[in-house]
Each structure stands twice: as structure tokens, then as C-alpha cells.
N, C-alpha and C. Protein backbone atom coordinates (compact mmCIF):
# COMPACT_ATOMS: atom_id res chain seq x y z
N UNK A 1 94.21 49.59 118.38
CA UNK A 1 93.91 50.67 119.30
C UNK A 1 92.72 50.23 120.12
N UNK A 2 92.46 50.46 121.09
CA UNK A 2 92.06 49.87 122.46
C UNK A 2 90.58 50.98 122.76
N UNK A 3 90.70 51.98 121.81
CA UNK A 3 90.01 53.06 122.11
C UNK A 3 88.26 52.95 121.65
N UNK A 4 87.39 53.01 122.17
CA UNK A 4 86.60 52.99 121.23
C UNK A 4 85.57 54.25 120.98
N UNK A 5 85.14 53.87 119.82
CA UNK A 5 84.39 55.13 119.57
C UNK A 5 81.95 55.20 120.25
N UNK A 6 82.03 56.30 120.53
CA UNK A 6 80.96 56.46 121.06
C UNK A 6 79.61 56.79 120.18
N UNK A 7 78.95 56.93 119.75
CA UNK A 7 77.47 57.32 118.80
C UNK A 7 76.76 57.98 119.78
N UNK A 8 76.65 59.20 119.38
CA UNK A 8 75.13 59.77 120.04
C UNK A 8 73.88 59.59 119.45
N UNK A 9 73.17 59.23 120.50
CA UNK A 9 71.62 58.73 119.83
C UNK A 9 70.92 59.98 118.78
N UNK A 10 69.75 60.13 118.53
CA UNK A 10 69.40 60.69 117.66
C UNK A 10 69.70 62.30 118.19
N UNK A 11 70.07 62.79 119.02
CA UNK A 11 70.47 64.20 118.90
C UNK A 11 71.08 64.72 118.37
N UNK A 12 72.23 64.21 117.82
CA UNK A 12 73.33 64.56 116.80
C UNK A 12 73.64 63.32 116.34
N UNK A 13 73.28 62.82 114.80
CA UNK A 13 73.52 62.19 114.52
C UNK A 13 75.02 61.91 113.30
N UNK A 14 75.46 63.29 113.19
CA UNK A 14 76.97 63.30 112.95
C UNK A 14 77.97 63.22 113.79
N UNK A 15 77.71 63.85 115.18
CA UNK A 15 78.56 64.05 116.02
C UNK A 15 79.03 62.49 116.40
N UNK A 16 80.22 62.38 116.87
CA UNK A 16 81.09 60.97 117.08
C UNK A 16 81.94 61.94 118.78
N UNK A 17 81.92 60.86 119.88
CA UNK A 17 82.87 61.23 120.92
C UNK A 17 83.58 60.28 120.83
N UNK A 18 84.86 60.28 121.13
CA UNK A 18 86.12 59.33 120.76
C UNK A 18 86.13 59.43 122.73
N UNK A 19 86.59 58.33 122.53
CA UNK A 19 86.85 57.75 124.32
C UNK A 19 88.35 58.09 124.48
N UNK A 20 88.21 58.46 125.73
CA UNK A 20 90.04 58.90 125.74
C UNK A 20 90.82 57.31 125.68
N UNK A 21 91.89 57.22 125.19
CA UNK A 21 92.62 55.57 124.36
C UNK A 21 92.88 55.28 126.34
N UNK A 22 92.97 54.15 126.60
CA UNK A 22 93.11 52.99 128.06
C UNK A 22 94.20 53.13 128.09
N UNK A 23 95.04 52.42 127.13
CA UNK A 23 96.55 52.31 126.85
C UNK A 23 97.09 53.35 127.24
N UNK A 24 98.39 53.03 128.08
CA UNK A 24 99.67 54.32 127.94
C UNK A 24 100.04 54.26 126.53
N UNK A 25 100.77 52.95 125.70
CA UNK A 25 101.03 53.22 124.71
C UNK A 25 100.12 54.17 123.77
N UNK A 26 98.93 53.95 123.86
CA UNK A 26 98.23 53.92 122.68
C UNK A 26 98.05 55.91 122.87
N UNK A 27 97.25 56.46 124.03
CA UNK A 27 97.85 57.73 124.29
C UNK A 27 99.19 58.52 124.13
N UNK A 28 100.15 57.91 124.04
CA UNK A 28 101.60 58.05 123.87
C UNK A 28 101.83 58.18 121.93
N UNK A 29 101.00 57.24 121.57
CA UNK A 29 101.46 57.23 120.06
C UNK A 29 100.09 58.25 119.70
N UNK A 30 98.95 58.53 120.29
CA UNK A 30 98.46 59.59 120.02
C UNK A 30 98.81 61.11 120.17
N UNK A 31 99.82 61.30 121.43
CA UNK A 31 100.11 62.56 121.70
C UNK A 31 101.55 62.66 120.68
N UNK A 32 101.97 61.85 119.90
CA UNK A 32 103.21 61.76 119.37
C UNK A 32 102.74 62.52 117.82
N UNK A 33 101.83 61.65 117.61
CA UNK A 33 100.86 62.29 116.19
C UNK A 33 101.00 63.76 116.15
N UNK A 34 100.12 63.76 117.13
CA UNK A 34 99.79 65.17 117.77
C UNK A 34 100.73 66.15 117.45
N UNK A 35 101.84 66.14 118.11
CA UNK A 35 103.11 66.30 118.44
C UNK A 35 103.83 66.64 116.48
N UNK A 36 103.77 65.23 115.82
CA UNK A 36 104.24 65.49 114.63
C UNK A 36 103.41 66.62 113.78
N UNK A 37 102.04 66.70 114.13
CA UNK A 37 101.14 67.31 113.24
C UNK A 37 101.38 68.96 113.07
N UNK A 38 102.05 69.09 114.42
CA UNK A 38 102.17 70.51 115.28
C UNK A 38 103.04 70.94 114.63
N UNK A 39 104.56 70.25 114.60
CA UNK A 39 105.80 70.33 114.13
C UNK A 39 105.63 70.50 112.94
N UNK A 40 104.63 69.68 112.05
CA UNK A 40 104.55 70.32 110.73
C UNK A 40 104.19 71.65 110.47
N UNK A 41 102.96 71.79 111.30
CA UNK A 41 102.45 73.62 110.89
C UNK A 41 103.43 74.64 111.28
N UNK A 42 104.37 73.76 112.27
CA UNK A 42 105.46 74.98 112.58
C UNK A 42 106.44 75.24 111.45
N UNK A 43 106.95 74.13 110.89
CA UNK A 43 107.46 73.93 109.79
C UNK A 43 106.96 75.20 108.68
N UNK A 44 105.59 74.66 108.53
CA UNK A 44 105.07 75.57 107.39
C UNK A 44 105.28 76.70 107.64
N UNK A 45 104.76 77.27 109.00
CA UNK A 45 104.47 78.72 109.68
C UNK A 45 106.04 79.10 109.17
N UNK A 46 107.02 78.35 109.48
CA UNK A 46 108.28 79.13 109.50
C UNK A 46 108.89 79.61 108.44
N UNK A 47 108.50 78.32 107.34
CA UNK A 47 108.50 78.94 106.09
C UNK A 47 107.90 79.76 105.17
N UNK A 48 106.64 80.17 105.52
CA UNK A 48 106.12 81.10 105.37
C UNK A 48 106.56 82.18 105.86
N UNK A 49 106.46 82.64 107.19
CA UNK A 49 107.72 83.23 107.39
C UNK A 49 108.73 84.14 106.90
N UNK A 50 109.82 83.02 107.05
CA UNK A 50 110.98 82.86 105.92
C UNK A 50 110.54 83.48 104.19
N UNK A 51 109.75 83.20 103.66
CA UNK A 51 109.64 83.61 102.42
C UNK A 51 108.73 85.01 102.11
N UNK A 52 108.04 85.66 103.34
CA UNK A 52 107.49 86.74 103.82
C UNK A 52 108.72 87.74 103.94
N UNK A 53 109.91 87.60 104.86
CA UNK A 53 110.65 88.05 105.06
C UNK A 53 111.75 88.77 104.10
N UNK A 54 111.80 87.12 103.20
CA UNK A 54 112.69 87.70 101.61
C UNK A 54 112.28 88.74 100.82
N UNK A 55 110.63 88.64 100.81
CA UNK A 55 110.14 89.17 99.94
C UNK A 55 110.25 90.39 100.65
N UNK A 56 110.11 90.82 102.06
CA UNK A 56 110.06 92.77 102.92
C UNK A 56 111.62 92.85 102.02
N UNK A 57 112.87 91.95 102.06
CA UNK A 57 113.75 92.38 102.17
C UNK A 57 114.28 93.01 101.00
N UNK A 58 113.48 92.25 99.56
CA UNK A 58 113.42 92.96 98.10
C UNK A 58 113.02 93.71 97.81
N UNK A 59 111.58 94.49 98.62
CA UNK A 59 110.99 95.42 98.62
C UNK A 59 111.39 96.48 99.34
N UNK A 60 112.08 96.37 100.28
CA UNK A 60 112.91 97.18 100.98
C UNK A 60 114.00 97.65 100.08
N UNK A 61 115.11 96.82 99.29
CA UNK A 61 115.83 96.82 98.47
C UNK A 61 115.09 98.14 97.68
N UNK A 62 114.01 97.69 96.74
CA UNK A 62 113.68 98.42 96.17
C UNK A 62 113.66 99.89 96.65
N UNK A 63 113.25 99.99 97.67
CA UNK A 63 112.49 101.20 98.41
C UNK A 63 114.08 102.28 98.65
N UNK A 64 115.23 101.42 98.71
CA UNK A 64 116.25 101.75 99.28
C UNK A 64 116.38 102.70 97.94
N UNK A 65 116.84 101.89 97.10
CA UNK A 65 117.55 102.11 95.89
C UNK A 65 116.25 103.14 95.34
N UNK A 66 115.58 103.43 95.10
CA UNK A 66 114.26 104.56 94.37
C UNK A 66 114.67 105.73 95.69
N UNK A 67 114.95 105.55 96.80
CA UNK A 67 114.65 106.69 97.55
C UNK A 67 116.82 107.64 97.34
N UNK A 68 117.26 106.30 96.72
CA UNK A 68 118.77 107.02 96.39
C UNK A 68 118.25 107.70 95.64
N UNK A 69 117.57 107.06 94.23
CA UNK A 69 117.31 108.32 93.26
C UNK A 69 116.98 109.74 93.36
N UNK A 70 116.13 109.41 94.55
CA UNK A 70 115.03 110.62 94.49
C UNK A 70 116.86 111.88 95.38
N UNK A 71 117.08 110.81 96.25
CA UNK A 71 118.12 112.30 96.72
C UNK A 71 118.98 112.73 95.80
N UNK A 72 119.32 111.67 95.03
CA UNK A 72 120.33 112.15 93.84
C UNK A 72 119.80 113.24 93.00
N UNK A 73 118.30 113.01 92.47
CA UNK A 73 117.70 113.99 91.76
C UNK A 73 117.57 115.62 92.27
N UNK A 74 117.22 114.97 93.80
CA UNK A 74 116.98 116.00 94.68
C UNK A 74 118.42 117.05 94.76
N UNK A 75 119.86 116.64 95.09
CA UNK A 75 121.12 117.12 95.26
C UNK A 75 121.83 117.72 93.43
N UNK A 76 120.94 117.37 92.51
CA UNK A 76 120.86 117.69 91.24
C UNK A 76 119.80 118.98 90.97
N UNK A 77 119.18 119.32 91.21
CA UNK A 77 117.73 120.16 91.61
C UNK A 77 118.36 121.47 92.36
N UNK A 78 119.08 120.59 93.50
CA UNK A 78 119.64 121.87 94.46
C UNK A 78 121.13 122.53 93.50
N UNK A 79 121.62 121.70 92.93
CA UNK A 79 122.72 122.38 92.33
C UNK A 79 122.54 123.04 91.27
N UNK A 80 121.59 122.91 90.58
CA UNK A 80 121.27 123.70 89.45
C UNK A 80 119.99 125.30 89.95
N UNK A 81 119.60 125.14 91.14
CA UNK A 81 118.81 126.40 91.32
C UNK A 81 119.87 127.24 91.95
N UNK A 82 121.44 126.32 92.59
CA UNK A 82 122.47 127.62 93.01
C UNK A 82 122.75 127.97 91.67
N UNK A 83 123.32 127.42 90.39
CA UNK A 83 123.54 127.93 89.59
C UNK A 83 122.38 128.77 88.66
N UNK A 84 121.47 128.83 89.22
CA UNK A 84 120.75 129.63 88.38
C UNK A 84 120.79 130.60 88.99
N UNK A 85 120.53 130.70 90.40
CA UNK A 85 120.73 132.01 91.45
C UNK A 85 122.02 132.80 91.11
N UNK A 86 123.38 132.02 90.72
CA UNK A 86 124.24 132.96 91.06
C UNK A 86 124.28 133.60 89.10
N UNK A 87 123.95 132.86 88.15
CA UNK A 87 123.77 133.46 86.81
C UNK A 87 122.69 134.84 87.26
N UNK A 88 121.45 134.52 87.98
CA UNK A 88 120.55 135.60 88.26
C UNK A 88 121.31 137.14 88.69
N UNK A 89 122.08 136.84 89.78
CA UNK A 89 123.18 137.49 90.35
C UNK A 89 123.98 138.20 89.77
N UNK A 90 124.80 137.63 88.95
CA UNK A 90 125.39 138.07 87.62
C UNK A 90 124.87 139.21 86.67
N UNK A 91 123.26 138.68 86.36
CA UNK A 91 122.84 139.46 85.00
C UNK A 91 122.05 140.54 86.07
N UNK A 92 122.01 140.59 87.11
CA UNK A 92 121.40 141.74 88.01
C UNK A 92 122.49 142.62 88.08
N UNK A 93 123.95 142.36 88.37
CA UNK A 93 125.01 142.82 88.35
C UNK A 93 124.95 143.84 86.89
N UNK A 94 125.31 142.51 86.13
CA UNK A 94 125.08 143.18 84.78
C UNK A 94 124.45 144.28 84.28
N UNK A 95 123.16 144.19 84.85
CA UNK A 95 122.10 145.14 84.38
C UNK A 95 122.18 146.30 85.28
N UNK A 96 122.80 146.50 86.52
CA UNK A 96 122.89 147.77 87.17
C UNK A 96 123.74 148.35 86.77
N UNK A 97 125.27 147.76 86.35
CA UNK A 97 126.49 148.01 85.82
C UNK A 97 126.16 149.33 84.08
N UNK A 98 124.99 148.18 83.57
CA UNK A 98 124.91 149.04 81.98
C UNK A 98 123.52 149.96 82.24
N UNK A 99 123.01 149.90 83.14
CA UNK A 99 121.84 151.01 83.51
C UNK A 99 122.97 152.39 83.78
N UNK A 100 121.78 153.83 83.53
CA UNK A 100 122.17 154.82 83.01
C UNK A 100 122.47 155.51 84.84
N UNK A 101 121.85 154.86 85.62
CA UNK A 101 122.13 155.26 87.01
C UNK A 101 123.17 154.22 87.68
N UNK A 102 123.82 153.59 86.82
CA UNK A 102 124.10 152.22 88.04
C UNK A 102 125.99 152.98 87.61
């Protein structure tokens, strides 16, 4: 590589400036890096993602199936307060029927 590297005098003595590379090649196999490095995090990003997604879709699952219960319980709830209403009905019947005015 053709590129060389720069030192700053004592003002920063960690800091390093990299010279932009002379070469077409050598820029070319740098922006390619580049390029692969990118493609990987997309990679990752996607699979992350992807395994974010499975997991809404089990939890959703879940959410589905608990909220059947609850209507089932709920359509169980409602059928048993008609039948208690119309037994109520009945023994009101009842009780006017054997009352001394009814």
C-alpha cells in the first residue's frame, strides 16, 4: 500500500492522519473493505431483525391465544348470568304465583 501514514507532533500524540491511498487500485481495494464491512453490519442488522420479528410473532401468538380465553370465559360469564336471570324470573314468578295476593 502506497499510502502513508502521518504523526502529529506533540499536540496529539495518539492521534494518527492516514493520507488518502495515491493508487486507484489501492483506494478501490479500500472502498471494497469498506463496502464488505458495511455488508456485514447489514447482515447482522438483518438478522437481528429477523429474530426480533420471530420473537413479536410468538408473543403475539401468545397474546392471540390468552385474549381467546378471556372471550371464551367472557361468552361463559354471559351465559350463565342469562341463566341465572331467567331462574331469577322463574322463582319471582314462583313467589307471586304462591303469595296470598298474587
Amino acid at each position: 500500500m502506497s499510502a502513508s501514514t502521518i504523526t502529529l507532533p506533540e499536540e496529539s500524540k495518539a492521534a494518527e492522519v492516514f493520507a488518502f491511498p495515491q493508487r486507484p487500485q489501492d483506494r478501490l481495494r479500500i472502498a471494497l473493505h469498506k463496502l464488505d464491512e458495511a455488508l456485514r453490519a447489514q447482515a447482522r442488522a438483518t438478522a437481528d431483525f429477523r429474530a426480533a420479528m420471530g420473537e413479536l410473532k410468538i408473543k403475539v401468538g401468545g397474546m392471540q391465544t390468552g385474549m381467546q380465553s378471556y372471550r371464551e370465559a367472557l361468552d361463559r360469564t354471559a351465559a350463565e348470568i342469562d341463566r341465572a336471570v331467567k331462574k331469577a324470573k322463574e322463582l319471582q314468578e314462583t313467589a307471586q304465583r304462591m303469595s296470598p295476593q298474587g
